[in-house]
C-alpha atoms as a PDB file:
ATOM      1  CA  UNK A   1       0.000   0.000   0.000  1.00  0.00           C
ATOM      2  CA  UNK A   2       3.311   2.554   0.789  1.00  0.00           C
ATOM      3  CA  UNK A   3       4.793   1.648  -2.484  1.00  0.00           C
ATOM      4  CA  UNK A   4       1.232   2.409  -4.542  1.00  0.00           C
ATOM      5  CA  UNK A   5       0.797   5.269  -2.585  1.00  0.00           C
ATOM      6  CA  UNK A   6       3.719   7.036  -3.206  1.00  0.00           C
ATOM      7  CA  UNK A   7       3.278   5.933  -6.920  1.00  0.00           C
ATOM      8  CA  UNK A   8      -0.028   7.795  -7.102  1.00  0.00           C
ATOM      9  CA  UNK A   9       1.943  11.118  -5.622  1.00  0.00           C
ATOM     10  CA  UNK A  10       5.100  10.621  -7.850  1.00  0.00           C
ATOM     11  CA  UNK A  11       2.510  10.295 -10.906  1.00  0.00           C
ATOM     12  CA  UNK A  12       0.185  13.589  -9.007  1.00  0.00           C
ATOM     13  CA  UNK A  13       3.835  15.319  -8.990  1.00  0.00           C
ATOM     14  CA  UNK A  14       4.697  15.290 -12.602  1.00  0.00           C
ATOM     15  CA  UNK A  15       1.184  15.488 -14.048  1.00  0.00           C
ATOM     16  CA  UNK A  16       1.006  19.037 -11.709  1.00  0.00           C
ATOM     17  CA  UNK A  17       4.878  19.707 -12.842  1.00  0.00           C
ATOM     18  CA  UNK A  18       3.723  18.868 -16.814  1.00  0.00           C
ATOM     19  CA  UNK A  19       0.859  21.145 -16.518  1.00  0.00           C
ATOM     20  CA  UNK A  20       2.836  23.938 -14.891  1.00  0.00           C
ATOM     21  CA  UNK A  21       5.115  23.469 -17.698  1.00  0.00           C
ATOM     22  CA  UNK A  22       2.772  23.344 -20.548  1.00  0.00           C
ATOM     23  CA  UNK A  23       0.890  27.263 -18.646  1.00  0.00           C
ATOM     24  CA  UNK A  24       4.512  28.145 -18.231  1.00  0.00           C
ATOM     25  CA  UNK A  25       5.602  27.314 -22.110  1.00  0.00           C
ATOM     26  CA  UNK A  26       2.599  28.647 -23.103  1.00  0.00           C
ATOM     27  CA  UNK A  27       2.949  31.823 -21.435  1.00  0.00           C
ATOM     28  CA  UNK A  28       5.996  33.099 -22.642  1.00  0.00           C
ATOM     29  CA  UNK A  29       4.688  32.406 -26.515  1.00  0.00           C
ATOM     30  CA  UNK A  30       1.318  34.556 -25.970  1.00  0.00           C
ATOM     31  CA  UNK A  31       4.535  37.398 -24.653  1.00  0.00           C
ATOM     32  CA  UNK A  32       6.801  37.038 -27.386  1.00  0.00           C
ATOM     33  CA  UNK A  33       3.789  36.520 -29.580  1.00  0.00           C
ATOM     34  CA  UNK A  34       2.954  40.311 -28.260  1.00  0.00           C
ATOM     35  CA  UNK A  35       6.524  41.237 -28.549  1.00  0.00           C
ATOM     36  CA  UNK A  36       6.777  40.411 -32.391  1.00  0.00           C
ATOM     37  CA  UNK A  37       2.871  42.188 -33.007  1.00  0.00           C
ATOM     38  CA  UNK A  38       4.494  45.590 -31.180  1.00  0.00           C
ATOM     39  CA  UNK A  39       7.589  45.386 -32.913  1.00  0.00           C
ATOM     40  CA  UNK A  40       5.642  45.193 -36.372  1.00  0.00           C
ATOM     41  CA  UNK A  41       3.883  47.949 -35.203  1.00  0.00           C
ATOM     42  CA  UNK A  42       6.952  50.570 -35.070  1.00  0.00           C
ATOM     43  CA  UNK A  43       8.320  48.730 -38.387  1.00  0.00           C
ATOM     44  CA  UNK A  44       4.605  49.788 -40.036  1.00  0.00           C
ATOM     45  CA  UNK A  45       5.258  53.617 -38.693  1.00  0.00           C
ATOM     46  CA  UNK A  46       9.402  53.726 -39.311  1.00  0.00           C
ATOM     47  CA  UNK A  47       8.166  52.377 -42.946  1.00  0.00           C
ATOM     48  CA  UNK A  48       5.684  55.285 -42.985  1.00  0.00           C
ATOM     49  CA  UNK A  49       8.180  57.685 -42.110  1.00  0.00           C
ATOM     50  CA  UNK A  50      10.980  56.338 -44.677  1.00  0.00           C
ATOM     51  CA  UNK A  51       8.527  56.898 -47.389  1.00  0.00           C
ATOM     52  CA  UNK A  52       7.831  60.573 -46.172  1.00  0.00           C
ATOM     53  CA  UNK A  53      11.492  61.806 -46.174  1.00  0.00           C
ATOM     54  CA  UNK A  54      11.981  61.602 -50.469  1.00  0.00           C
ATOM     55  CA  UNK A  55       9.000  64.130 -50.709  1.00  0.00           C
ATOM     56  CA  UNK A  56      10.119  65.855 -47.579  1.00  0.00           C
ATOM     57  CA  UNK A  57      13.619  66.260 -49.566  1.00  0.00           C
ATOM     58  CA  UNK A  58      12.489  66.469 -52.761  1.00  0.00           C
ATOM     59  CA  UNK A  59       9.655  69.305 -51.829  1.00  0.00           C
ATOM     60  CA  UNK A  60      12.780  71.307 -50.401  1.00  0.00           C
ATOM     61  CA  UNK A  61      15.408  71.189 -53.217  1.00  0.00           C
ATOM     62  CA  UNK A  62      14.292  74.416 -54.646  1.00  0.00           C
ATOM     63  CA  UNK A  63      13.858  76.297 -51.466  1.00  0.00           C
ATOM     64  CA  UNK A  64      16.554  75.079 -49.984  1.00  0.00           C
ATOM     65  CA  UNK A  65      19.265  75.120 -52.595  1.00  0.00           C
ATOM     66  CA  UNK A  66      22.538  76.141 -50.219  1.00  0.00           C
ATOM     67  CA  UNK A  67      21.163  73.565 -47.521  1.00  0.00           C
ATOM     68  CA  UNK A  68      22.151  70.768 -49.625  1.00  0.00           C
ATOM     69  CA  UNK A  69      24.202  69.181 -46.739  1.00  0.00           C
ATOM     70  CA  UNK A  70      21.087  69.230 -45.022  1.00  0.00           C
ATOM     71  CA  UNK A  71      19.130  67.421 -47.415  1.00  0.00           C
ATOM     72  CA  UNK A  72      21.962  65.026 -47.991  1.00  0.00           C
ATOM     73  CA  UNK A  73      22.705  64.108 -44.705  1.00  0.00           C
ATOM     74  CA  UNK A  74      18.867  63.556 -44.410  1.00  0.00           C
ATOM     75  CA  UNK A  75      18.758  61.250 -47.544  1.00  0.00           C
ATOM     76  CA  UNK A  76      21.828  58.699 -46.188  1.00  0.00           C
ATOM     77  CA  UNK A  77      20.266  59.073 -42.974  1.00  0.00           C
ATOM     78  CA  UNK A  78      16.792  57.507 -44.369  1.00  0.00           C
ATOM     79  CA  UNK A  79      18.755  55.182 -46.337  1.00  0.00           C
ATOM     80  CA  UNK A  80      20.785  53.919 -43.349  1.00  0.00           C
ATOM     81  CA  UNK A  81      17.722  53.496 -41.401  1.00  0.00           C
ATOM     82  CA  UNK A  82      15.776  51.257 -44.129  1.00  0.00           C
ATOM     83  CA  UNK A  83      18.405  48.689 -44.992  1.00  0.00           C
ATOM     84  CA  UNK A  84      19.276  48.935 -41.336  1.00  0.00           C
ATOM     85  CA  UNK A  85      17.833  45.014 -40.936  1.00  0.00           C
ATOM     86  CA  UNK A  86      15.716  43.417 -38.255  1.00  0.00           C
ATOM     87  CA  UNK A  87      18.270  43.897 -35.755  1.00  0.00           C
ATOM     88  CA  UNK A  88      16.413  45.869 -33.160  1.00  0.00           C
ATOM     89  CA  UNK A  89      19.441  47.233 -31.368  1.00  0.00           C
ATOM     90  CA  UNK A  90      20.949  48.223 -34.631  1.00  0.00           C
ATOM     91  CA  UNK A  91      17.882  49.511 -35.951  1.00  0.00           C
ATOM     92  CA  UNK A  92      17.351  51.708 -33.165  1.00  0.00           C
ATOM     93  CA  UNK A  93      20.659  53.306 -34.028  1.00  0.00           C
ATOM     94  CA  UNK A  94      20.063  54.030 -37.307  1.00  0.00           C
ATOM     95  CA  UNK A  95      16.591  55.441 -36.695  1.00  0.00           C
ATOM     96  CA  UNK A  96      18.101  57.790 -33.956  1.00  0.00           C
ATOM     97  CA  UNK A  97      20.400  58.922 -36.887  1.00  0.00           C
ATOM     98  CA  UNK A  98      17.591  59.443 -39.183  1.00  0.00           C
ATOM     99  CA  UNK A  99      15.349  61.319 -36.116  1.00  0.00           C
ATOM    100  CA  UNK A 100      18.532  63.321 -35.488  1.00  0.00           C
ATOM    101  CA  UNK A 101      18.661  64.421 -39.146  1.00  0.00           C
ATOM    102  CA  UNK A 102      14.949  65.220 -39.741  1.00  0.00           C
ATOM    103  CA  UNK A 103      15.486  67.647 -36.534  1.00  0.00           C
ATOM    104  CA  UNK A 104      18.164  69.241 -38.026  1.00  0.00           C
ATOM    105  CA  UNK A 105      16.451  69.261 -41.077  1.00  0.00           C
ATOM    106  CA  UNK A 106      13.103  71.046 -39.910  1.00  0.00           C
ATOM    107  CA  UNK A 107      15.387  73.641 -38.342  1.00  0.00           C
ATOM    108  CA  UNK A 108      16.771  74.733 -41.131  1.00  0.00           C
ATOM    109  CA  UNK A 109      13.435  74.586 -43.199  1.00  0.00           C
ATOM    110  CA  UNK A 110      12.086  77.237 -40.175  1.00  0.00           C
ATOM    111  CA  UNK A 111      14.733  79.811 -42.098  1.00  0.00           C
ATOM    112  CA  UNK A 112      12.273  79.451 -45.381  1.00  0.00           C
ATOM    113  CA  UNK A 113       9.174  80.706 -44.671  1.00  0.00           C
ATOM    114  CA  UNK A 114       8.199  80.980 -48.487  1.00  0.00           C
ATOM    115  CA  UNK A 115       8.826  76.453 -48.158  1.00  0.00           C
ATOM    116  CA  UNK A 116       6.783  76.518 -44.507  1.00  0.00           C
ATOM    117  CA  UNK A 117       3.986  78.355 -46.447  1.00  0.00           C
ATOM    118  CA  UNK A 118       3.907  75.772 -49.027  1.00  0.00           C
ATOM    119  CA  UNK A 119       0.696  73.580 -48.569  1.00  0.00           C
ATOM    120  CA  UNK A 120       1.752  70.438 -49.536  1.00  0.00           C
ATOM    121  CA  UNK A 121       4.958  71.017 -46.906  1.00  0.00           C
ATOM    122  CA  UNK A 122       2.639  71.803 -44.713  1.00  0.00           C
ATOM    123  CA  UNK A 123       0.864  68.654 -45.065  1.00  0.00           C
ATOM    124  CA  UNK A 124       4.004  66.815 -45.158  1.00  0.00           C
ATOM    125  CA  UNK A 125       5.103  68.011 -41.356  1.00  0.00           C
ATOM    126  CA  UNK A 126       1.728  67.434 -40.384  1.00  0.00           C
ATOM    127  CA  UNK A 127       2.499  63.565 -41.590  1.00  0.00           C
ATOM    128  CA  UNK A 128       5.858  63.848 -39.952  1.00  0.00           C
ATOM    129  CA  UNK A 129       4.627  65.055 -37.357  1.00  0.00           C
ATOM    130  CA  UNK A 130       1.854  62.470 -36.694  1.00  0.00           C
ATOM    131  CA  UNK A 131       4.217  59.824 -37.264  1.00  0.00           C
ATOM    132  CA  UNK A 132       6.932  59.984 -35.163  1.00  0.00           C
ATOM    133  CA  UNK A 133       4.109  60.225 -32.077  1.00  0.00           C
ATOM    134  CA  UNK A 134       2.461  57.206 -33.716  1.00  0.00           C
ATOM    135  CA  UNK A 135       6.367  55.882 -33.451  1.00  0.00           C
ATOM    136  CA  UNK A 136       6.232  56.930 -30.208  1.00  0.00           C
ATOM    137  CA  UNK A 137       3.064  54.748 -29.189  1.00  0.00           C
ATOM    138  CA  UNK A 138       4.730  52.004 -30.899  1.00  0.00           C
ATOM    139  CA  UNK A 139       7.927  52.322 -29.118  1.00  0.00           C
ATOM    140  CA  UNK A 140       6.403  52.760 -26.054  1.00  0.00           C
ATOM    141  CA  UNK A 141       3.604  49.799 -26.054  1.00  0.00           C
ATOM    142  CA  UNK A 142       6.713  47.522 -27.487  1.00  0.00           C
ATOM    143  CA  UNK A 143       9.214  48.400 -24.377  1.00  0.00           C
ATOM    144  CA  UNK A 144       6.631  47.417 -22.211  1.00  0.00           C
ATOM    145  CA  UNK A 145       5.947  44.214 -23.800  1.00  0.00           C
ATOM    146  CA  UNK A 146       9.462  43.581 -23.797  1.00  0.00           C
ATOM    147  CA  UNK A 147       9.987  44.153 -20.446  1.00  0.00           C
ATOM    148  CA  UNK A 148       6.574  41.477 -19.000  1.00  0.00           C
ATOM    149  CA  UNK A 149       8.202  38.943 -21.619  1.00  0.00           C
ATOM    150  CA  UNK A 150      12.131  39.806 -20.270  1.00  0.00           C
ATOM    151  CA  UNK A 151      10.650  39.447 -16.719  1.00  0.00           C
ATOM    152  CA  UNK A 152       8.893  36.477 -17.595  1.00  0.00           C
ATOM    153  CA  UNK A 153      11.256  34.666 -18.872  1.00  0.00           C
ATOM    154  CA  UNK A 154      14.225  35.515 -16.312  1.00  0.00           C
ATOM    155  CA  UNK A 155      12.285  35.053 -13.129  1.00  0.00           C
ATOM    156  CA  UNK A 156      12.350  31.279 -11.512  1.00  0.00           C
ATOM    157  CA  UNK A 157      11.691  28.694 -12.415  1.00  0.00           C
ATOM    158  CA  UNK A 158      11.002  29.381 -15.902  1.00  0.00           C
ATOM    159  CA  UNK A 159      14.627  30.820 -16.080  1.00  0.00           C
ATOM    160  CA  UNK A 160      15.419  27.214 -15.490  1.00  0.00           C
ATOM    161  CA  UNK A 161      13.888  26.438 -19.299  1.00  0.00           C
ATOM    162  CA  UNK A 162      13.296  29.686 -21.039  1.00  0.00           C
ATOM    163  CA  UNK A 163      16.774  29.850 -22.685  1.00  0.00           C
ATOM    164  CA  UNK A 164      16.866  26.053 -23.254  1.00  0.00           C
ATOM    165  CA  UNK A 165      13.107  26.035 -25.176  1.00  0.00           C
ATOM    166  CA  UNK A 166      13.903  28.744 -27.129  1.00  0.00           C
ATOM    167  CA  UNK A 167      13.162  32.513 -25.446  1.00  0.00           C
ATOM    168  CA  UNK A 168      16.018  34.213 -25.508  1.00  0.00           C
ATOM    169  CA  UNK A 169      15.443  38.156 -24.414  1.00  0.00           C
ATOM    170  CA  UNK A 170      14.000  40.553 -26.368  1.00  0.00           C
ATOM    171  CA  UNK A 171      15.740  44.024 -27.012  1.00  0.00           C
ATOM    172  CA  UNK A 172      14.179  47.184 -26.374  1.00  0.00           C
ATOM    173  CA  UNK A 173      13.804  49.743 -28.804  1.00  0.00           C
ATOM    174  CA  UNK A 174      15.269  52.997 -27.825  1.00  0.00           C
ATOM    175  CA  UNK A 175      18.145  55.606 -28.690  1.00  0.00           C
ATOM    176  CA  UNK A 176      21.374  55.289 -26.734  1.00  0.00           C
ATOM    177  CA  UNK A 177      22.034  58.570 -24.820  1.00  0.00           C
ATOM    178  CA  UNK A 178      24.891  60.010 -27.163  1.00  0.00           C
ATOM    179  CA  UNK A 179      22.519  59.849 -30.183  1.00  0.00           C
ATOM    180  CA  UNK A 180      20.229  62.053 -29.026  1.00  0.00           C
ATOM    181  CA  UNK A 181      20.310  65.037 -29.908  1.00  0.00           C
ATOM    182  CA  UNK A 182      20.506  68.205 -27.302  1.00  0.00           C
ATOM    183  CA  UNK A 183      19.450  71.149 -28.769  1.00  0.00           C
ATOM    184  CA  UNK A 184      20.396  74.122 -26.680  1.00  0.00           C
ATOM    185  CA  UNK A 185      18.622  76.706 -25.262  1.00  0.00           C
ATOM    186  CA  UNK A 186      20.105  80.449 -24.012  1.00  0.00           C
ATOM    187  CA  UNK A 187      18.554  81.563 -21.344  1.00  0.00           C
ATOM    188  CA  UNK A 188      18.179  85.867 -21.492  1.00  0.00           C
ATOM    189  CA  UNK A 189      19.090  87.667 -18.060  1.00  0.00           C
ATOM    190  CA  UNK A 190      15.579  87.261 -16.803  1.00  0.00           C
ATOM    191  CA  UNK A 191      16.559  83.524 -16.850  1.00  0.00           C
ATOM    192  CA  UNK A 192      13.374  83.170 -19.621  1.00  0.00           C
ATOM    193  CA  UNK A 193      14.599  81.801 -22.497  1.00  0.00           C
ATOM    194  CA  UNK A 194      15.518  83.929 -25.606  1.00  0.00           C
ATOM    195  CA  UNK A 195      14.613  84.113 -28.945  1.00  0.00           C
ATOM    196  CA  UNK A 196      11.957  85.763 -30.526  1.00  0.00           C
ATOM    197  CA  UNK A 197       8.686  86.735 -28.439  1.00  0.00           C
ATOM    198  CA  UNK A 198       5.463  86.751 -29.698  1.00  0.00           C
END
């Protein structure tokens, strides 16, 4: 009767260790699962936002003829962003590049107003404009995905099989600190910053 019983718990055991398993397994694909969904979600917008730079650059050529710098810089940046690959890490890079260059960019286009009250460049920031905070969403709902699947997987015990079955981590999707860019504001003796009042 000892022998059976303890049979019955060893088989109890592993059927409750199996079916922790199988929730466990199962888990961590519906979070990578929601990884891969956000992640296609900033590819959808950086896609939207590689197609807007040609017109972007192409709208300012005549406007902006001693800028061409600008616009070139803008141009490699775009292209270094969309052959960039699926590396997230390096894509983030190259997309911080590209963001850094459409800043620039825009700054100099403020020193046209003739281009700024163009209607189709108006249209075109307003597209810019809505997609990089549509980027922004992305980026943000994806880092937090990341960061339930990264815990998920890394907290015990499934850190005993995550790596093993196949769930390596995920990488967030941000700019490293030196690529962003700073852009520098004087302050006037009233300690208000200066420039040109309204």
């Amino acid at each position: 009767m000892g022998i059976s019983t303890f049979g019955v718990i060893l088989a109890a055991a592993v059927v409750v260790v199996t079916i922790w398993v199988i929730v466990a397994f199962n888990g961590l694909v519906r979070l990578r699962n929601r990884v891969q969904s956000g992640w296609s979600d900033i590819d959808v917008q950086l896609a939207r936002r590689h197609d807007l730079v040609p017109n972007l650059v192409e709208m300012s050529k005549g406007y902006m003829q001693h800028e061409r710098s600008v616009l070139e810089d803008v141009t490699q940046a775009r292209a270094e962003a969309a052959s960039s690959g699926a590396n997230v890490s390096q894509r983030a890079i190259a997309e911080a590049s590209l963001t850094g260059a459409l800043s620039r960019f825009m700054v100099h286009v403020e020193n046209y107003p003739e281009l700024r009250a163009v209607e189709s460049m108006k249209l075109l920031q307003e597209q810019l404009t809505s997609t990089e905070n549509r980027i922004a969403f992305a980026r943000q709902y994806y880092n937090d995905e990341v960061m339930s699947y990264n815990i998920a997987r890394t907290s015990f015990p499934r850190n005993l099989f995550s790596n093993v079955l196949g769930f390596g981590p995920a990488a967030m999707f941000s700019a490293e600190a030196s690529d962003r860019e700073v852009i520098p504001v004087q302050m006037s003796e009233s300690g208000l910053p200066s420039g040109d009042a309204g």
